[in-house]
Protein backbone atom coordinates (compact mmCIF):
# COMPACT_ATOMS: atom_id res chain seq x y z
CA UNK A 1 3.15 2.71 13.12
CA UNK A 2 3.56 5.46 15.50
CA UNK A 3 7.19 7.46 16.59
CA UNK A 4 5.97 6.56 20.09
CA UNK A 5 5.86 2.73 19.10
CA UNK A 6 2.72 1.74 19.08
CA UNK A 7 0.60 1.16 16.33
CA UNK A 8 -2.84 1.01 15.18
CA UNK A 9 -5.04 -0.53 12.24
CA UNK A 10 -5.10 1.48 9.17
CA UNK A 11 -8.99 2.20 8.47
CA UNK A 12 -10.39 0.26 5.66
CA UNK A 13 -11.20 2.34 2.81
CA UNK A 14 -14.19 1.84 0.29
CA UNK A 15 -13.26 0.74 -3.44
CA UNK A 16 -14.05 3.32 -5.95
CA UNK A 17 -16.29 0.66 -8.04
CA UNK A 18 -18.07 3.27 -9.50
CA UNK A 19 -15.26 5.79 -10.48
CA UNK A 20 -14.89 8.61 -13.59
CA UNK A 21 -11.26 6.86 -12.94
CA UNK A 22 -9.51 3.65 -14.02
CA UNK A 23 -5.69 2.65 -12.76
CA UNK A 24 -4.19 0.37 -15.75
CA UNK A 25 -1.38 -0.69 -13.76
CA UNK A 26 1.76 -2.90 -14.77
CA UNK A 27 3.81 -4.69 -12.08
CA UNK A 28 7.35 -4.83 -12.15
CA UNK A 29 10.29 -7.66 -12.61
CA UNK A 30 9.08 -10.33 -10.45
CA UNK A 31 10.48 -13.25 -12.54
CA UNK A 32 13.46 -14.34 -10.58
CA UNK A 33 13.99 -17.58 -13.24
CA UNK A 34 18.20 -17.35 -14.13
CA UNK A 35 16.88 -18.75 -17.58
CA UNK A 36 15.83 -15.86 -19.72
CA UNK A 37 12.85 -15.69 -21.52
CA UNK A 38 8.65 -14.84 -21.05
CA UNK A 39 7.20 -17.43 -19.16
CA UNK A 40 3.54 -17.53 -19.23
CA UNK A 41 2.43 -15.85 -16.05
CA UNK A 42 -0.95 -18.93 -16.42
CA UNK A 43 1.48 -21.32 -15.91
CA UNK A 44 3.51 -20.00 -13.24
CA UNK A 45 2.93 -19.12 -9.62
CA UNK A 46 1.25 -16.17 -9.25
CA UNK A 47 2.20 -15.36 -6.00
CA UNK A 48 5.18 -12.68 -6.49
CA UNK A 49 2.71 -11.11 -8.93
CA UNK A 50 -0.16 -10.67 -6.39
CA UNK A 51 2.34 -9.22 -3.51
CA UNK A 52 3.44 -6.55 -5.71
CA UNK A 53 0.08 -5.69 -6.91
CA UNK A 54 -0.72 -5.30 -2.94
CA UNK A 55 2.19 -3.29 -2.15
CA UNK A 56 2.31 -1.26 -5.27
CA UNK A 57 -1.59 -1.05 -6.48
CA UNK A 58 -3.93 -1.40 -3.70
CA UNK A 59 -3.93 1.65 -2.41
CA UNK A 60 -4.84 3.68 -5.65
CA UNK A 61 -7.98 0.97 -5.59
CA UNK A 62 -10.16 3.85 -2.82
CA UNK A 63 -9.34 6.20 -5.84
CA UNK A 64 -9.96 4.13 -9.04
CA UNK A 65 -11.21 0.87 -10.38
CA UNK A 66 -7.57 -0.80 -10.66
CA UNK A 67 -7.16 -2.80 -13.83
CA UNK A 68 -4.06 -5.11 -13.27
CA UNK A 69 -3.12 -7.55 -16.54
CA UNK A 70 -0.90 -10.50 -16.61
CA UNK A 71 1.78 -10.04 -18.91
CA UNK A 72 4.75 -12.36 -20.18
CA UNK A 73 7.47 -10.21 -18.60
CA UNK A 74 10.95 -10.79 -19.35
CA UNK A 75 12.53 -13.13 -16.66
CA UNK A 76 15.69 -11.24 -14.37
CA UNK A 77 18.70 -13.57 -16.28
CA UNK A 78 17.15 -11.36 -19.38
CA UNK A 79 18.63 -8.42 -17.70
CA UNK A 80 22.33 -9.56 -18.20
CA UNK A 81 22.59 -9.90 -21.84
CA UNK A 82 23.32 -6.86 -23.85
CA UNK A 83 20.71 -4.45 -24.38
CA UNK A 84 19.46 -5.64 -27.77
CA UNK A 85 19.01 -9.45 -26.34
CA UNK A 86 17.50 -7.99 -23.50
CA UNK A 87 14.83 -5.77 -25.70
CA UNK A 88 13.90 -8.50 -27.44
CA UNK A 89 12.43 -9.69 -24.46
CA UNK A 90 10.71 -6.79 -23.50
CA UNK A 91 8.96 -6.25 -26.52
CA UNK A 92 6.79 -9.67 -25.65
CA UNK A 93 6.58 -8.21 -22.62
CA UNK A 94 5.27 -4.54 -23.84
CA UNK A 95 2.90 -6.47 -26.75
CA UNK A 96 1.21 -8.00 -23.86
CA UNK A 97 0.31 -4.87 -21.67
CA UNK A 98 -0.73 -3.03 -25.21
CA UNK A 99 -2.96 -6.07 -26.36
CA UNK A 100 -4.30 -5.41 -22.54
CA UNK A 101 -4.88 -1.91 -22.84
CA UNK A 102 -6.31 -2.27 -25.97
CA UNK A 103 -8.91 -4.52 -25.18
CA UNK A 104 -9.38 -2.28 -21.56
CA UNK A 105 -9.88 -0.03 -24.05
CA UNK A 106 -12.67 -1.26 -26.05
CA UNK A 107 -14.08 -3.08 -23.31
CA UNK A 108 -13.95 -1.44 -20.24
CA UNK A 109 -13.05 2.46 -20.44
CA UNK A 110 -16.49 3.80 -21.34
CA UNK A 111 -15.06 7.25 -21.64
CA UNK A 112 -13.01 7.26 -17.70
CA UNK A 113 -10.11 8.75 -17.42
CA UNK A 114 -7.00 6.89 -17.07
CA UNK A 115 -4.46 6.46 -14.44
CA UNK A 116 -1.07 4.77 -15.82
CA UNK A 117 0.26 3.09 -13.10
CA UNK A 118 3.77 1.07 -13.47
CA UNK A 119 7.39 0.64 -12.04
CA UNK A 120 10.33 -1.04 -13.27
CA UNK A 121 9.57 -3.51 -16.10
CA UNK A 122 6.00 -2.51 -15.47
CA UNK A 123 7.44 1.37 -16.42
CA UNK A 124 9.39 -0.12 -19.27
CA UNK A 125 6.15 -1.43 -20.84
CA UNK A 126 4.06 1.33 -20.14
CA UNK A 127 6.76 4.13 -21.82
CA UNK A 128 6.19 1.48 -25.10
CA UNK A 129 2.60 2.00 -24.78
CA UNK A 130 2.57 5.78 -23.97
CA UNK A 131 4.73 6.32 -27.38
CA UNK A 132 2.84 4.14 -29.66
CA UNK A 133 -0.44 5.39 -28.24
CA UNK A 134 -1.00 7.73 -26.43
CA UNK A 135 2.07 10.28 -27.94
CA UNK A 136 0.05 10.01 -31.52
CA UNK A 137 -3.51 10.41 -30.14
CA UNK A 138 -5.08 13.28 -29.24
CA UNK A 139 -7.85 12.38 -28.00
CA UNK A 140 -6.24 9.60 -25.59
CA UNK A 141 -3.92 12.16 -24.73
CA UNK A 142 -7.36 14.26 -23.76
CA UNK A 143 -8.50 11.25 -21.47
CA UNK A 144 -4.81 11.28 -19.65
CA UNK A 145 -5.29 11.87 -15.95
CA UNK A 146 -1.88 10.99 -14.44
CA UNK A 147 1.16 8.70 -15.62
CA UNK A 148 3.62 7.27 -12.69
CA UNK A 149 6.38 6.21 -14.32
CA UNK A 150 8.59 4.96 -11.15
CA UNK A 151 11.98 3.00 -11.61
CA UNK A 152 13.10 3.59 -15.08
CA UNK A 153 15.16 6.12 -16.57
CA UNK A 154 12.48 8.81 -18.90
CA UNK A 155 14.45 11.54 -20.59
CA UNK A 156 13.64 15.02 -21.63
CA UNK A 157 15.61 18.05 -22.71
CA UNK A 158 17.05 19.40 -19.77
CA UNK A 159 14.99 21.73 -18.20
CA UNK A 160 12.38 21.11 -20.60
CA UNK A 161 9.02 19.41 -20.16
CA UNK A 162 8.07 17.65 -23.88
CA UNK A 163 10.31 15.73 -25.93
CA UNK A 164 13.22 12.91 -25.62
CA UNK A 165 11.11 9.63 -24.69
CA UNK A 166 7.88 10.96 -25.36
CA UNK A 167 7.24 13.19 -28.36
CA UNK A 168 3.98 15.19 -27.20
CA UNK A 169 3.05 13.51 -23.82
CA UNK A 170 4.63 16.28 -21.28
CA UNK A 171 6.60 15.83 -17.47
CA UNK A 172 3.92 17.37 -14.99
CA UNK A 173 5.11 20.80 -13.21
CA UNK A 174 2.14 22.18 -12.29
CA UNK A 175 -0.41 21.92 -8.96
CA UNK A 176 -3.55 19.46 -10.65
CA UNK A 177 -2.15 19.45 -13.72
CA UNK A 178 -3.05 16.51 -15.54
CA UNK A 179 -2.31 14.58 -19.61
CA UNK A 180 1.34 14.41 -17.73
CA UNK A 181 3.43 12.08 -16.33
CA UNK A 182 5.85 11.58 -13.26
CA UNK A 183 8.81 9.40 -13.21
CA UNK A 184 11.54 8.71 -10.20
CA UNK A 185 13.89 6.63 -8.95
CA UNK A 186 14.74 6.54 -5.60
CA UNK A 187 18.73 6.75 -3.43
CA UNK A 188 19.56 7.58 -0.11
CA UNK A 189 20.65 11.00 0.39
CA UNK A 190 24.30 11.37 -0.38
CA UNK A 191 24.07 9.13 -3.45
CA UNK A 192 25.86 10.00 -6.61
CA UNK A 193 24.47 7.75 -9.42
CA UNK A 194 25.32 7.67 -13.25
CA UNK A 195 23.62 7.87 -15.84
CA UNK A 196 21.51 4.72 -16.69
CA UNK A 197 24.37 1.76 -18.50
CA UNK A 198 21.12 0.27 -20.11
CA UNK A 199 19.07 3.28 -21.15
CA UNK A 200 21.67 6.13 -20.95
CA UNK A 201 20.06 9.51 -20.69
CA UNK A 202 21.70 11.47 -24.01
CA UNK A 203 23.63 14.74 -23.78
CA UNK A 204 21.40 17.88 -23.61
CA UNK A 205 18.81 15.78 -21.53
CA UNK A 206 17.93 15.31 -18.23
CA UNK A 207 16.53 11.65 -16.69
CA UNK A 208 13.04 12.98 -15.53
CA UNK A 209 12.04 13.64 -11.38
CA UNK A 210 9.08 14.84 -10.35
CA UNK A 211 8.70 14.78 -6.56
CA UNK A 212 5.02 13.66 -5.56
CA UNK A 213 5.01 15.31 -2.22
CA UNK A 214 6.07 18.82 -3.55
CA UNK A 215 3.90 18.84 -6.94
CA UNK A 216 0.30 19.70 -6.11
CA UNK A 217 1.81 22.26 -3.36
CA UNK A 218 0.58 26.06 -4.55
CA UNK A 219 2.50 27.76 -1.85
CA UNK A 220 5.65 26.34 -3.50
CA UNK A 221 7.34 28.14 -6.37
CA UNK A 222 8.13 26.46 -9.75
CA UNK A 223 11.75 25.69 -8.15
CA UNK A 224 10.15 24.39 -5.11
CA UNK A 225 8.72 21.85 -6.94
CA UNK A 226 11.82 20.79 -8.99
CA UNK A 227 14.00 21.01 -6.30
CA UNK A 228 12.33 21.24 -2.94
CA UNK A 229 12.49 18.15 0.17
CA UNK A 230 9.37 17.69 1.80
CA UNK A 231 8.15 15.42 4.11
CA UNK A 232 6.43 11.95 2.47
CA UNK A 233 2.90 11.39 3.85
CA UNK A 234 2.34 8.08 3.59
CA UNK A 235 5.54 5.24 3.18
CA UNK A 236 3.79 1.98 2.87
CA UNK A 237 5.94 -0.59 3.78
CA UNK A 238 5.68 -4.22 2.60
CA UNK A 239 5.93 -7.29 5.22
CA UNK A 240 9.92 -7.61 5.67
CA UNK A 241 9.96 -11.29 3.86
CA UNK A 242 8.94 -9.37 0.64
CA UNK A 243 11.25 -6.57 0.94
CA UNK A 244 14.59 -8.35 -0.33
CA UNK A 245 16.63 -6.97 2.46
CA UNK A 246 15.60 -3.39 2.51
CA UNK A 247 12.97 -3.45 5.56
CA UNK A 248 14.19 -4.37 9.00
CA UNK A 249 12.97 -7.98 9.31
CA UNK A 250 12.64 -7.43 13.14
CA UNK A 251 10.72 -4.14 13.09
CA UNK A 252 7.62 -6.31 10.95
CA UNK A 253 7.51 -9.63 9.47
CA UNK A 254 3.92 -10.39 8.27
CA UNK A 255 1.61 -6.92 7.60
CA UNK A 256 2.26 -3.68 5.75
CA UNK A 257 3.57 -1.08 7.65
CA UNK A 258 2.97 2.75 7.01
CA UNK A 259 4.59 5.59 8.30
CA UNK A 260 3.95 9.24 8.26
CA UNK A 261 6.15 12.20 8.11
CA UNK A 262 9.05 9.21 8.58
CA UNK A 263 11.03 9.91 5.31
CA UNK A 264 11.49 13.09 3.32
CA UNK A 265 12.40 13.62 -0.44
CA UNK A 266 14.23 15.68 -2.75
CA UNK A 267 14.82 15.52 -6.58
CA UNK A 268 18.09 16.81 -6.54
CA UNK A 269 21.21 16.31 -9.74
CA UNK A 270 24.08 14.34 -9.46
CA UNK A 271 27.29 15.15 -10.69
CA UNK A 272 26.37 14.18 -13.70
CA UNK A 273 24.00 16.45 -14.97
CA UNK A 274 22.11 14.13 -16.94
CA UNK A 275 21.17 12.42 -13.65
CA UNK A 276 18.79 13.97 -11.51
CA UNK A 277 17.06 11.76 -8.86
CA UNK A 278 14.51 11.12 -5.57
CA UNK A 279 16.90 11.64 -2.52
CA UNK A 280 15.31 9.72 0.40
CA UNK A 281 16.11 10.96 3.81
CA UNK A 282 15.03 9.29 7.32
CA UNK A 283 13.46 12.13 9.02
CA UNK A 284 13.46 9.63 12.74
CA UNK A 285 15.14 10.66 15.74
CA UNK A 286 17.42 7.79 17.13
CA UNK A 287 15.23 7.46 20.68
CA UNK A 288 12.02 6.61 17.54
CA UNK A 289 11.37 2.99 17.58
CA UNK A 290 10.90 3.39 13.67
CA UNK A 291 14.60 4.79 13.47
CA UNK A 292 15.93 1.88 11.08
CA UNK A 293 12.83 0.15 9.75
CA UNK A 294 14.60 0.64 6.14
CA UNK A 295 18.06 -0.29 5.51
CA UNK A 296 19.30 2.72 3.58
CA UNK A 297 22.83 2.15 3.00
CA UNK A 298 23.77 -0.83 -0.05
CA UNK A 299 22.76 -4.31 1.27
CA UNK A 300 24.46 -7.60 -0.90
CA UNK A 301 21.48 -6.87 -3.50
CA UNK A 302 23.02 -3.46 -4.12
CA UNK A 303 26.08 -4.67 -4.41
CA UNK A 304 24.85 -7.66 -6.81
CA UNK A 305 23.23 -5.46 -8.53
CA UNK A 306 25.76 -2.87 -9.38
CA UNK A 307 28.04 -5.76 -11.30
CA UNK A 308 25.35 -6.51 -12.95
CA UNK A 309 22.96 -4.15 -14.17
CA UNK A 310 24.51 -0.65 -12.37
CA UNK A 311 23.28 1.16 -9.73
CA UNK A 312 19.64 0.73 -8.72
CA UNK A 313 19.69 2.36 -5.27
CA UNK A 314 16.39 2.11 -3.65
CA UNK A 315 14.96 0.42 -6.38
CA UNK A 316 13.21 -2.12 -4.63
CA UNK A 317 10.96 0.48 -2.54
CA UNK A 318 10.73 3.29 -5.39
CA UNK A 319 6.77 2.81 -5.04
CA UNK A 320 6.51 2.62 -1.48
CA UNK A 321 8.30 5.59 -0.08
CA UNK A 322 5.53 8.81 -1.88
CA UNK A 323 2.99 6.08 -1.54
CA UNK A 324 0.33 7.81 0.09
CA UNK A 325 1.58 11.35 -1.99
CA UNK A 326 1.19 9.07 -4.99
CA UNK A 327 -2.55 8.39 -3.94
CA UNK A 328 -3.54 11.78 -3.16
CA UNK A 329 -2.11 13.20 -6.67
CA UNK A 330 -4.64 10.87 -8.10
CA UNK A 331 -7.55 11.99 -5.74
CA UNK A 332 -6.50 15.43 -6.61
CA UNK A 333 -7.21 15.14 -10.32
CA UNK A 334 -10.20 13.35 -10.01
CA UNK A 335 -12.91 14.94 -12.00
């Protein structure tokens, strides 16, 4: 979609069947049941499942072959009991996706690199999986091409890229670097979020941002790329029905929408210093037909939300705003 108005087909691109690459990706919380507990995504409707593999996975599928499990994920009541209920219910979750992996492993890697692809509950999982496998292996470390990490607080001395969550598995700061991860979670500019009231970010660390438009940029300098706003290359919007209140339902109501050079981010620190985050500006003039598409300021979700579980901010589209920047770091590493 165009600042002009109009709008135009996005080209269709060619799978990458025959990558070096796989994607293991995880979806996020898309069991809305107020009953908690890990239904059996066989005997469920699948639908909610396959729209956020579309809106959250497809597009890394021109870059590598996406692998995509089914996992028993804990169901959204799970997320207001207190923290210890609510990890019991996550670790069926998380010995799902690393049964999955395993067997991807032994089954289907054939020596690729890997692409660890998750947000939210999907993120949740996939920090279980990066500790109990990846941070004591060497040589998976070694086939590590890229971790997205997107919608979950991941800690690390402040300032610092190794240690807190992950013992030996680093944050990436570096232009192509890869055996790294990036984690984010997304507010509109002029937010001032806590620290996480589930998985609080200790003193002396810093919840992880990495900024996927400002990372592989060699003209930047190293605080640049901590710190810097750029523009986002690629926001892929999902239709408005799947959206839960955050895309204008009048702007598009049935396709995915992306915009260019629409939104900019920042990683930028909150008051509390523990609590550094992706700042998401709308870069639209008020005369562009786009101005608006995405409801920035709190909606009755946010505001649900906050009672419940704190504040989430833009959780909802933490995938879709770097989407495209997301896509290219992964093109970038390719070997």
């Amino acid at each position: 979609m165009f600042a002009n108005g109009s709008s135009a087909p996005v080209p269709p691109q060619t799978p990458a069947t025959s990558s070096s690459v796989d994607c293991f990706y995880v979806y996020p919380s898309v069991s809305l049941s107020l009953i908690p507990g890990n239904p059996d995504p066989y005997h469920t409707d699948t639908s909610a499942i396959e729209a956020a593999a579309a809106a959250q996975a497809a597009s890394f599928g021109s870059q590598c072959r996406v692998f995509a499990p089914q996992y028993r994920q804990a169901t959204i009541a799970a997320y207001i009991l207190p923290e210890f209920v609510r990890q019991m219910y996550i670790q069926v979750a998380a010995s799902d996706v690393l049964a999955a992996f395993d067997y991807y492993l032994a089954n289907y890697n054939q020596g690729r690199k890997i692409v660890l692809i998750g947000h939210s509950q999907g993120s949740e999982t996939l920090i279980k999986l990066l500790q109990s496998r990846f941070d004591t292996s060497p040589e998976l470390r070694g086939k590590l091409l890229l971790g997205i990490l997107a919608g979950i607080p991941v800690n690390v001395p402040t300032g610092q890229k190794v240690g807190g969550t992950f013992s030996a598995v680093p944050v990436c700061t570096l232009p192509g670097e890869t055996g790294c991860f990036i984690a984010f979670g997304s507010y509109a500019e002029g937010a001032n979020p806590g620290t996480d009231t589930r998985i609080p970010t200790p003193a002396g660390q810093e919840r992880v941002c990495v900024n996927p438009a400002t990372l592989d940029d060699p003209t930047l300098s190293a605080d640049a790329r901590r710190n810097g706003r750029a523009l986002l290359q690629g926001t892929l919007l999902m239709p408005a029905a799947n959206s839960s209140g955050f895309v204008r339902s009048d702007a598009q109501t049935v396709s995915f929408t992306r915009l260019s050079g629409a939104f900019s981010g920042a990683c930028v620190t909150a008051t509390d210093p523990r609590m550094r985050f992706f700042s998401i500006r709308e870069e639209m003039t008020a005369s562009d037909p786009r101005h608006g598409i995405v409801k920035l300021t709190p909606n009755l979700l946010d505001q649900v939300g906050q009672l419940l579980i704190g504040d989430v901010g833009l959780h909802i589209l933490d995938m879709q705003f770097p989407m495209q920047d997301m896509v290219s770091l992964v093109a970038a590493r390719r070997p």
